[in-house]
Protein backbone atom coordinates (compact mmCIF):
# COMPACT_ATOMS: atom_id res chain seq x y z
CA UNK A 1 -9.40 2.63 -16.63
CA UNK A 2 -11.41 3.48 -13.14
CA UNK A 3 -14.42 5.01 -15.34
CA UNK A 4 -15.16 5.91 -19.09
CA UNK A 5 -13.82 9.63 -20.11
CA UNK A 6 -16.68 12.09 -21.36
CA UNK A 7 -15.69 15.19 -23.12
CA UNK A 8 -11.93 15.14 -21.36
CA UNK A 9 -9.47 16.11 -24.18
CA UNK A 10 -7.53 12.85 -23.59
CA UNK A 11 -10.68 10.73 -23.71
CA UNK A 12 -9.12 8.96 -26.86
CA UNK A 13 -5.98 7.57 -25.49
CA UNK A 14 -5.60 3.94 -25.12
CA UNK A 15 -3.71 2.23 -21.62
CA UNK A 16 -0.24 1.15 -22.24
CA UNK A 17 0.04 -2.44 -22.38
CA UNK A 18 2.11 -4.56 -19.44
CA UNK A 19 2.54 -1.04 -17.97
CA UNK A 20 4.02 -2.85 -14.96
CA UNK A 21 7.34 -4.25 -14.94
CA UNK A 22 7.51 -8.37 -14.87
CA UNK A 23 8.96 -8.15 -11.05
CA UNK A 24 7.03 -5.03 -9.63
CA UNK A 25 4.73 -4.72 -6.97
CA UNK A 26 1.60 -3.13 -7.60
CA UNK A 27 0.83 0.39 -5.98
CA UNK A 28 -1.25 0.21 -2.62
CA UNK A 29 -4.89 2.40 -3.52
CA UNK A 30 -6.73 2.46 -0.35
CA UNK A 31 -9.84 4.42 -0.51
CA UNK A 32 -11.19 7.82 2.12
CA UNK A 33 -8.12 6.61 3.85
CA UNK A 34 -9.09 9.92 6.38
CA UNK A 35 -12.24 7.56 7.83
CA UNK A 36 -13.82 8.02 10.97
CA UNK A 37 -13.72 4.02 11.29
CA UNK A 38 -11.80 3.74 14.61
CA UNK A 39 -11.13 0.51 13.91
CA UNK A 40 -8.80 1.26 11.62
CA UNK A 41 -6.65 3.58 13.92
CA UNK A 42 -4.01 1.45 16.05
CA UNK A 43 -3.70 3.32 19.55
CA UNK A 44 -0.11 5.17 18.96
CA UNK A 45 -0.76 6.75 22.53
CA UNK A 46 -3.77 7.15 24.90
CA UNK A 47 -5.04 10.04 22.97
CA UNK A 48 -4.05 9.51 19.13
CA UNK A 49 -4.24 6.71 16.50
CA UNK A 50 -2.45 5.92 13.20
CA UNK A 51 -3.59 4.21 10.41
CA UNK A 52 -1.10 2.32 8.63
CA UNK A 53 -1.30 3.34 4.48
CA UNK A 54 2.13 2.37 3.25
CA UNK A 55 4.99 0.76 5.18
CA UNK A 56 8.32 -0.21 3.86
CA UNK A 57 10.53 -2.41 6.16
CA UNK A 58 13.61 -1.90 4.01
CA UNK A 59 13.52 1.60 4.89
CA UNK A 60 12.56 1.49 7.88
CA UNK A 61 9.60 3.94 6.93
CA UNK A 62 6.03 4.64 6.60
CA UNK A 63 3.21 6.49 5.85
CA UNK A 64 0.03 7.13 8.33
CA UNK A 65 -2.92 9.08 9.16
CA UNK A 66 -2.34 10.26 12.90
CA UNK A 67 -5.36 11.32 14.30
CA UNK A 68 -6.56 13.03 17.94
CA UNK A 69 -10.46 12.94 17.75
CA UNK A 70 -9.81 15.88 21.03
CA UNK A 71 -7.37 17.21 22.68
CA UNK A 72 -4.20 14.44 22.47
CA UNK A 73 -0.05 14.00 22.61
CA UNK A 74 2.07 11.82 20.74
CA UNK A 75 4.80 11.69 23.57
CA UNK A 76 8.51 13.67 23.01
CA UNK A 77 10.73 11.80 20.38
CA UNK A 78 13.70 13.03 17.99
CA UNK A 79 13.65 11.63 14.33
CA UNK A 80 17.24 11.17 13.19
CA UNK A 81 15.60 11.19 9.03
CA UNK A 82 13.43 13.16 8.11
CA UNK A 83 9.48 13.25 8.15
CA UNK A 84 6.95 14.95 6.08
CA UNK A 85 3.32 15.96 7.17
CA UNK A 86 0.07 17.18 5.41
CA UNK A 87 -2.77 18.68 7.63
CA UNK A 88 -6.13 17.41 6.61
CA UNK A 89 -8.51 19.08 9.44
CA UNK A 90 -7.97 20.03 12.69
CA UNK A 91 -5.35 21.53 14.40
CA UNK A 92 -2.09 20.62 15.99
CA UNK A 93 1.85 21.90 16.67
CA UNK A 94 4.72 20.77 18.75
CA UNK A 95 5.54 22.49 21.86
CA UNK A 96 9.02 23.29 20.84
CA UNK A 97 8.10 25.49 17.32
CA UNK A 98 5.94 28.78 17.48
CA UNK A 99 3.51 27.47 14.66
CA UNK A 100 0.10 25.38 14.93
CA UNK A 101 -0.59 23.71 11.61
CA UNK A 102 -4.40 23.65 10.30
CA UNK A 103 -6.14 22.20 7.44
CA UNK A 104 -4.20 22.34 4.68
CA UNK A 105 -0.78 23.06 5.71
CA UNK A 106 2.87 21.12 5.42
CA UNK A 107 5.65 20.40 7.42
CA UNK A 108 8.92 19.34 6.17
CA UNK A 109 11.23 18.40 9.20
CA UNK A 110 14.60 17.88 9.10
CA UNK A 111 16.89 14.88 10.50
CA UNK A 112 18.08 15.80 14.08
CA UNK A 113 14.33 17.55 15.25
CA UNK A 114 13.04 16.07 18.65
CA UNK A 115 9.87 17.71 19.77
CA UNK A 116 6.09 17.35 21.30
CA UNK A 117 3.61 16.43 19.57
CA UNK A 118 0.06 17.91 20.69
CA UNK A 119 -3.45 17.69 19.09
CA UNK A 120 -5.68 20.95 20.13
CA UNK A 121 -9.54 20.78 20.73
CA UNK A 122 -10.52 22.42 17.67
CA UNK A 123 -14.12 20.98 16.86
CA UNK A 124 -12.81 18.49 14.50
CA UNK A 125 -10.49 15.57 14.76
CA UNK A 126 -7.05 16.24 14.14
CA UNK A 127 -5.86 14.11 10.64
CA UNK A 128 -2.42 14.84 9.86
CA UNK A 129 -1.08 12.48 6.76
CA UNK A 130 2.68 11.45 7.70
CA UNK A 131 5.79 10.02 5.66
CA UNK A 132 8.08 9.03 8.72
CA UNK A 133 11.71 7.85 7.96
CA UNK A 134 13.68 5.81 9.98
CA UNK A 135 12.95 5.28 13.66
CA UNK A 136 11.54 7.73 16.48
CA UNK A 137 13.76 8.00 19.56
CA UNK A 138 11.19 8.80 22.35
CA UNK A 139 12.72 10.90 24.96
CA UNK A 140 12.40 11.96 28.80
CA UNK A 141 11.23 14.90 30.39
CA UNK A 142 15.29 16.05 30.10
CA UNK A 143 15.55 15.18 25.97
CA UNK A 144 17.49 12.07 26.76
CA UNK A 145 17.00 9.13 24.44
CA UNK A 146 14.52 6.65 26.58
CA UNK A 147 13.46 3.96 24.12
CA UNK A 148 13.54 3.49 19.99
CA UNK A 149 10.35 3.01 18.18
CA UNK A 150 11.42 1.72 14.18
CA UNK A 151 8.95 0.44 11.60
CA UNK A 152 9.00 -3.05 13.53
CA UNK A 153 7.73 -2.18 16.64
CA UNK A 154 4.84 -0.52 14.16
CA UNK A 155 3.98 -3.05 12.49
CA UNK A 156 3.84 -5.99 15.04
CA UNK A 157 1.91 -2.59 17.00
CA UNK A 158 -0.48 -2.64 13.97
CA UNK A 159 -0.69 -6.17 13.37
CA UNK A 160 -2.00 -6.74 16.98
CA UNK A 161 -4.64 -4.28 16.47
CA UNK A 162 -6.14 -5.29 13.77
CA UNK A 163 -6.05 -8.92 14.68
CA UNK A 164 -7.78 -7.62 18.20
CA UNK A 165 -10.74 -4.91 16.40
CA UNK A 166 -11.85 -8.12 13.50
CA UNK A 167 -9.68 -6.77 10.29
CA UNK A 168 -7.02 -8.94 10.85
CA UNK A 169 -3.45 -9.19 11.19
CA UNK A 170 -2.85 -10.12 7.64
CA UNK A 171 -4.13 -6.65 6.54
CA UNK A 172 -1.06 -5.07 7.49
CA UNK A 173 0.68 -7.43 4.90
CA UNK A 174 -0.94 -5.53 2.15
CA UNK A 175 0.50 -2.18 3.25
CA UNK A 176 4.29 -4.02 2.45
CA UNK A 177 6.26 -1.84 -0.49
């Protein structure tokens, strides 16, 4: 137990023993995974960095912070699986949807989507929390398929800039589920 229970109703329970199976991994707890560290934010484009919380190669999936500290573009790219998204500050949309999502907000999209990602200059950084499935097919000016991006190319991506800003390359081992 994290910390000792004061007047919480429950304060009298005990753990459960070998609450892990013999064969399981343990859960990844990273802590004020939102930082402002740029070091932990691998370049994803010019203007807007991900940091890597949970990846899963079997899946081909993973979950990020993306982040635009100003005004930034995660270039056009279709998801064939679907992606989930949790605004944590900021503000940011895709050119192809009439919404902008703010703190707060949550965007379910479905397989088949190919859009424009764009971070506005809203006074704060943009930190979006992402659950990507499967690959991103970036696209051309025209929507044709120009080059695949799968949880690979993000973690050799990641690996490389970690190894490059002193964390290490290793560190992206730990994110494995």
């Amino acid at each position: 137990m994290p910390e000792q229970p004061t007047t919480e109703f429950w304060r009298t329970l005990k753990p459960l023993q070998n609450s892990q199976k013999p064969d399981a991994l343990p859960e990844v707890y990273l802590s004020k995974v939102a930082t402002d560290d740029d070091r932990y934010y691998v370049p994803f484009s010019e203007t807007v960095g991900s940091r890597p919380l949970w990846i899963n190669v079997k899946d081909n999936s993973w979950a990020d912070i993306l982040r635009a500290k100003e005004a930034g573009l995660v270039n056009r790219h279709y998801h064939p699986h679907e992606v989930f998204a949790y605004t944590i500050s900021g503000k940011w949309g895709y050119l192809e949807r009439d919404w902008t999502a703010t703190a707060g907000d949550f965007i379910y999209e479905a397989p088949g989507e190919g859009h424009t990602l764009v971070a506005y200059d809203s006074g704060e950084p943009m930190k979006t929390f992402f659950i990507v499935k499967g690959p991103l097919i970036w696209l051309d000016e025209n929507g044709d398929a120009a080059g695949v991006f799968d949880v690979h190319d993000y973690i050799a991506m990641c690996r490389e800039h970690y190894e490059k800003v002193g964390i290490g390359a290793d560190y992206v081992n730990s994110l494995f589920r």
